[in-house]
N, C-alpha and C. Protein backbone atom coordinates (compact mmCIF):
# COMPACT_ATOMS: atom_id res chain seq x y z
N UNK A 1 22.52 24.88 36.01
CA UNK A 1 22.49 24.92 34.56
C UNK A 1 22.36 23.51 33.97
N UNK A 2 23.23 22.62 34.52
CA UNK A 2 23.15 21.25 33.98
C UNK A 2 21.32 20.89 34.23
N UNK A 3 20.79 20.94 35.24
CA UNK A 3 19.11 20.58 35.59
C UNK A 3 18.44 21.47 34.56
N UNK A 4 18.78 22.39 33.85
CA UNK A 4 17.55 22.62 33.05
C UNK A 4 18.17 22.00 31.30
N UNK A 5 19.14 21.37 30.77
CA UNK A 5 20.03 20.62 30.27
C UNK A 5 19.01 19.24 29.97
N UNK A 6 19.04 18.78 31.38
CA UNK A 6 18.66 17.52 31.59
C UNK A 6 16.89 17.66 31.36
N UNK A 7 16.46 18.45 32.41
CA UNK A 7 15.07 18.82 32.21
C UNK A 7 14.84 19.50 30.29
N UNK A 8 15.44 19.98 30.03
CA UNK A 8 15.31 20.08 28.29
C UNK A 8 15.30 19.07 27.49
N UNK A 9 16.73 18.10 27.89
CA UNK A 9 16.33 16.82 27.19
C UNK A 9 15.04 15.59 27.48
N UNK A 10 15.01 15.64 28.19
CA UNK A 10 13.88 14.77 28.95
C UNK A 10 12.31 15.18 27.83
N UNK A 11 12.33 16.49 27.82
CA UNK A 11 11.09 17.09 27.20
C UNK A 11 11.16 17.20 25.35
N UNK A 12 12.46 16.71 25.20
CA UNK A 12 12.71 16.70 24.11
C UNK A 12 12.61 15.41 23.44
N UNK A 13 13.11 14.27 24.34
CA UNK A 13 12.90 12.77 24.19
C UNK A 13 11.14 12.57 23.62
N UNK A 14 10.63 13.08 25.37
CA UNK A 14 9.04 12.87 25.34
C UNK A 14 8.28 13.47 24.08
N UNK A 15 8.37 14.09 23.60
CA UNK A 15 7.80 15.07 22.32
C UNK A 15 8.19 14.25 21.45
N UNK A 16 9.64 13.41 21.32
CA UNK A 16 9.72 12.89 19.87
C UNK A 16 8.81 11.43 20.08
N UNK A 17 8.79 11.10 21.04
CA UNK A 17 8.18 9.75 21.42
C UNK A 17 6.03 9.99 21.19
N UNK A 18 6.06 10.61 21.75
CA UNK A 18 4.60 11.27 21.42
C UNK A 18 4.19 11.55 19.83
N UNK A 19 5.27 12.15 19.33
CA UNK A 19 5.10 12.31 17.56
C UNK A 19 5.02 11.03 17.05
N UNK A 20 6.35 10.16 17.65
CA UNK A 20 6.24 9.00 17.11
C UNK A 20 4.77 7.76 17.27
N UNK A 21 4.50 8.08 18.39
CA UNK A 21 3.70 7.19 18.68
C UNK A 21 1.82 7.65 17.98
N UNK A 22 1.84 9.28 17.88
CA UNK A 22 1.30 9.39 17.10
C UNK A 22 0.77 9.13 15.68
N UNK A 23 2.01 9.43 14.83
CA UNK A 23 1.88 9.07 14.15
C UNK A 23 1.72 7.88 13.41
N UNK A 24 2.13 6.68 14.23
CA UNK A 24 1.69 4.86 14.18
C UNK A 24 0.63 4.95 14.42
N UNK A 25 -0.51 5.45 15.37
CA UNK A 25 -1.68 5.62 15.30
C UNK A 25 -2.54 5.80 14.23
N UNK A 26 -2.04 6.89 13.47
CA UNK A 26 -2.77 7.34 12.16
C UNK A 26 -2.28 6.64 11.23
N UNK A 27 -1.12 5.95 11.14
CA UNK A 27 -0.77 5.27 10.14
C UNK A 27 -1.72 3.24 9.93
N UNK A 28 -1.73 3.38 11.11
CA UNK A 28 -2.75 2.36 11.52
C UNK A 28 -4.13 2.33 10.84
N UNK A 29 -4.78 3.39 11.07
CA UNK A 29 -5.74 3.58 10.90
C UNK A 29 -6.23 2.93 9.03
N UNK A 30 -6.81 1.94 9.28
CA UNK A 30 -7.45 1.51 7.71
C UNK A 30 -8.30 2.36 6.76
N UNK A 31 -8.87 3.07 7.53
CA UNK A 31 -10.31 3.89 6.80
C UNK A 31 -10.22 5.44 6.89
N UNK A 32 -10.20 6.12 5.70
CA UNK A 32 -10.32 7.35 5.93
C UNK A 32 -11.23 7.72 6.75
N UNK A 33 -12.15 7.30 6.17
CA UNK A 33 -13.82 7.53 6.97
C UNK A 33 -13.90 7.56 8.26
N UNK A 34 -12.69 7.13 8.99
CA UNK A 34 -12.57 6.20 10.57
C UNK A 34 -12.54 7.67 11.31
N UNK A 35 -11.71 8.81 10.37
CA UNK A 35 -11.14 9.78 11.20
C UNK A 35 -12.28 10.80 11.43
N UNK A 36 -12.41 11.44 13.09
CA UNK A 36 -13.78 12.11 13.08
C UNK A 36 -13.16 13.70 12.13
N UNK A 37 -11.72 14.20 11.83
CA UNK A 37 -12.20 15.39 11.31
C UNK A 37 -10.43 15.14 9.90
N UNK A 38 -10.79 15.02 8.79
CA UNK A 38 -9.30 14.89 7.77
C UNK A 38 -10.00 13.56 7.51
N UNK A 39 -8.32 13.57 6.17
CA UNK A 39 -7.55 12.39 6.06
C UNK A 39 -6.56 11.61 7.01
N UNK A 40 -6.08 10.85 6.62
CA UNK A 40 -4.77 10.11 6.97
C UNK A 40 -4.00 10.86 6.49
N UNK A 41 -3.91 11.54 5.69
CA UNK A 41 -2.70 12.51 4.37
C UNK A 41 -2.80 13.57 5.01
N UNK A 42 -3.75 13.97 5.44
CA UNK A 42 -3.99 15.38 6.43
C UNK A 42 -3.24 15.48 7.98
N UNK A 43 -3.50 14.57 7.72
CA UNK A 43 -3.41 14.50 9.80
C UNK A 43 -1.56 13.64 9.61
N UNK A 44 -0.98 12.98 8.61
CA UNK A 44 0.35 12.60 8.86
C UNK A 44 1.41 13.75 8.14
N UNK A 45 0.90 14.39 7.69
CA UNK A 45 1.41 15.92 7.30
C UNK A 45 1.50 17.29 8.30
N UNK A 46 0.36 16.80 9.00
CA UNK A 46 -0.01 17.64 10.56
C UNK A 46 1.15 17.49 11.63
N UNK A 47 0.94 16.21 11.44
CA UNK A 47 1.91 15.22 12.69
C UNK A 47 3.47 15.35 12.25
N UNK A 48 4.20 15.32 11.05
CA UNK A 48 4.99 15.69 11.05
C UNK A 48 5.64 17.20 10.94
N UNK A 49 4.99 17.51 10.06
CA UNK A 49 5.38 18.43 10.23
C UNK A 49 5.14 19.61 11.47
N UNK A 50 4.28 19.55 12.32
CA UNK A 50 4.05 20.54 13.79
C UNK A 50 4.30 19.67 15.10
N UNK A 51 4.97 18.32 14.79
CA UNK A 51 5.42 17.47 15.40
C UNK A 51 4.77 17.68 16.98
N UNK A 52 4.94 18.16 18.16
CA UNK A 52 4.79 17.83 19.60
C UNK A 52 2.96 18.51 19.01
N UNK A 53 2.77 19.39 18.49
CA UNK A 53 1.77 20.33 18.65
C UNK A 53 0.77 19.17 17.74
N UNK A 54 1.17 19.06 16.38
CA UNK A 54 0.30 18.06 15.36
C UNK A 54 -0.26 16.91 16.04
N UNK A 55 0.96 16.40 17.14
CA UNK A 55 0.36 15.02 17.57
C UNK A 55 -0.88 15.31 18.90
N UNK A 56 -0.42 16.48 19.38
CA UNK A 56 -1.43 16.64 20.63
C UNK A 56 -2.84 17.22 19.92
N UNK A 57 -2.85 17.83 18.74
CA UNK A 57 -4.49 17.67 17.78
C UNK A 57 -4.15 16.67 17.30
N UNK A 58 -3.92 15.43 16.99
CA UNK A 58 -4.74 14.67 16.14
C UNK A 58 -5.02 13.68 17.33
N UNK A 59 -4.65 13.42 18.62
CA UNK A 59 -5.16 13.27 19.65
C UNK A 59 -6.38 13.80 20.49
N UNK A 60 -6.50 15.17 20.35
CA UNK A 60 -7.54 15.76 20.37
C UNK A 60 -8.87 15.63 19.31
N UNK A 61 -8.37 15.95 18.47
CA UNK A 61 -9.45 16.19 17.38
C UNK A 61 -9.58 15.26 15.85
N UNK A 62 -8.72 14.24 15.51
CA UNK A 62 -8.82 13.83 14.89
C UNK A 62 -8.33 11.97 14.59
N UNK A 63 -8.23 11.43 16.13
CA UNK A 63 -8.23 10.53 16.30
C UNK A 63 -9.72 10.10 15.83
N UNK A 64 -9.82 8.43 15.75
CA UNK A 64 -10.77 8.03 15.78
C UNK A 64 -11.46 7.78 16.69
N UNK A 65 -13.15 7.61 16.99
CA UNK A 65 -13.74 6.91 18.19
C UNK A 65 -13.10 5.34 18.29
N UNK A 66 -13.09 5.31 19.80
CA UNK A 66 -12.82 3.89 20.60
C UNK A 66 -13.30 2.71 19.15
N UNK A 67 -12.29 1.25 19.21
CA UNK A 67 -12.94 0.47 18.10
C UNK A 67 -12.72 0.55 17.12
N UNK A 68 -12.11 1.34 16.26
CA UNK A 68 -11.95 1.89 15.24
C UNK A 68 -10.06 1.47 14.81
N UNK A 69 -9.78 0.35 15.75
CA UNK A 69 -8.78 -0.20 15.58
C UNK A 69 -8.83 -1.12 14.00
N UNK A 70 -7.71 -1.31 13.24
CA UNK A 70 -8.19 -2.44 12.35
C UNK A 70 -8.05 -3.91 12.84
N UNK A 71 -8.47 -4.76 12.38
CA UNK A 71 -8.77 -6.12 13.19
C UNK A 71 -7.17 -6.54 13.10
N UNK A 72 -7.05 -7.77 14.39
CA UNK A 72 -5.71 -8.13 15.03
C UNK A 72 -6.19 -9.61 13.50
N UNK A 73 -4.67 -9.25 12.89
CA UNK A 73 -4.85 -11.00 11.66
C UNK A 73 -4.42 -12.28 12.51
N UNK A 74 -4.96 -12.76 12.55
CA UNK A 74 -5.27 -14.10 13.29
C UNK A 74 -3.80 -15.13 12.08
N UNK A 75 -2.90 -15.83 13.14
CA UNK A 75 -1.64 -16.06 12.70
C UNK A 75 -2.08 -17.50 11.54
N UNK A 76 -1.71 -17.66 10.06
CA UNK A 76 -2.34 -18.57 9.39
C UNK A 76 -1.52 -19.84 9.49
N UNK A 77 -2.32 -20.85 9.62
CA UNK A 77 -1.31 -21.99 10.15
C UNK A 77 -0.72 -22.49 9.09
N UNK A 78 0.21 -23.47 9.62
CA UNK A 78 1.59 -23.53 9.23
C UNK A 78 0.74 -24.35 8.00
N UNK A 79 1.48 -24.69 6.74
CA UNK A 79 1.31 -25.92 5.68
C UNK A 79 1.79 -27.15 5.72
N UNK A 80 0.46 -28.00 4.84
CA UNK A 80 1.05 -29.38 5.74
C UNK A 80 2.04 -29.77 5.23
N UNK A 81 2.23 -30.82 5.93
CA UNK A 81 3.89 -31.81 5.79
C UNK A 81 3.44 -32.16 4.41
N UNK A 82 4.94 -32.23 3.86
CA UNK A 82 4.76 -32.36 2.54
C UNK A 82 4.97 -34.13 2.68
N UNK A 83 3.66 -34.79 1.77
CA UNK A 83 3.49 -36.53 1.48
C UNK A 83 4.82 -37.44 0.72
């Protein structure tokens, strides 16, 4: 009894971690346009609310193509010493 306990939580962890990580994905995402099927408003309404199921379609079907990352901001250097 305790092994299916443990095996329950384990699957319960993974699902919230998958939602979560989902949904940083789409929240990422800069461009509506980026997504091949929705919104961002569509698909983080999906994701929460059908949580393990929302995140495994917007992985499927409404992620973006490869690239479609927004650009990494390049760190702005420091200001000069003040004269």
């Amino acid at each position: 009894m305790n092994s299916f306990f443990a095996l329950f939580g384990v699957f319960w962890i993974a699902s919230i971690l998958v939602t979560i990580v989902a949904l940083v994905d789409c929240i990422r995402v800069p461009d509506d346009s980026m997504f091949q099927n929705g919104t961002k408003l569509i698909w983080v309404l999906v994701i929460v609310f059908l949580t393990l199921i929302g995140a495994i379609l917007y992985f499927a079907i409404g992620r973006p193509k490869g690239g479609a990352r927004p650009p990494a901001r390049a760190i702005p250097p420091p200001p000069p010493p003040p004269s």
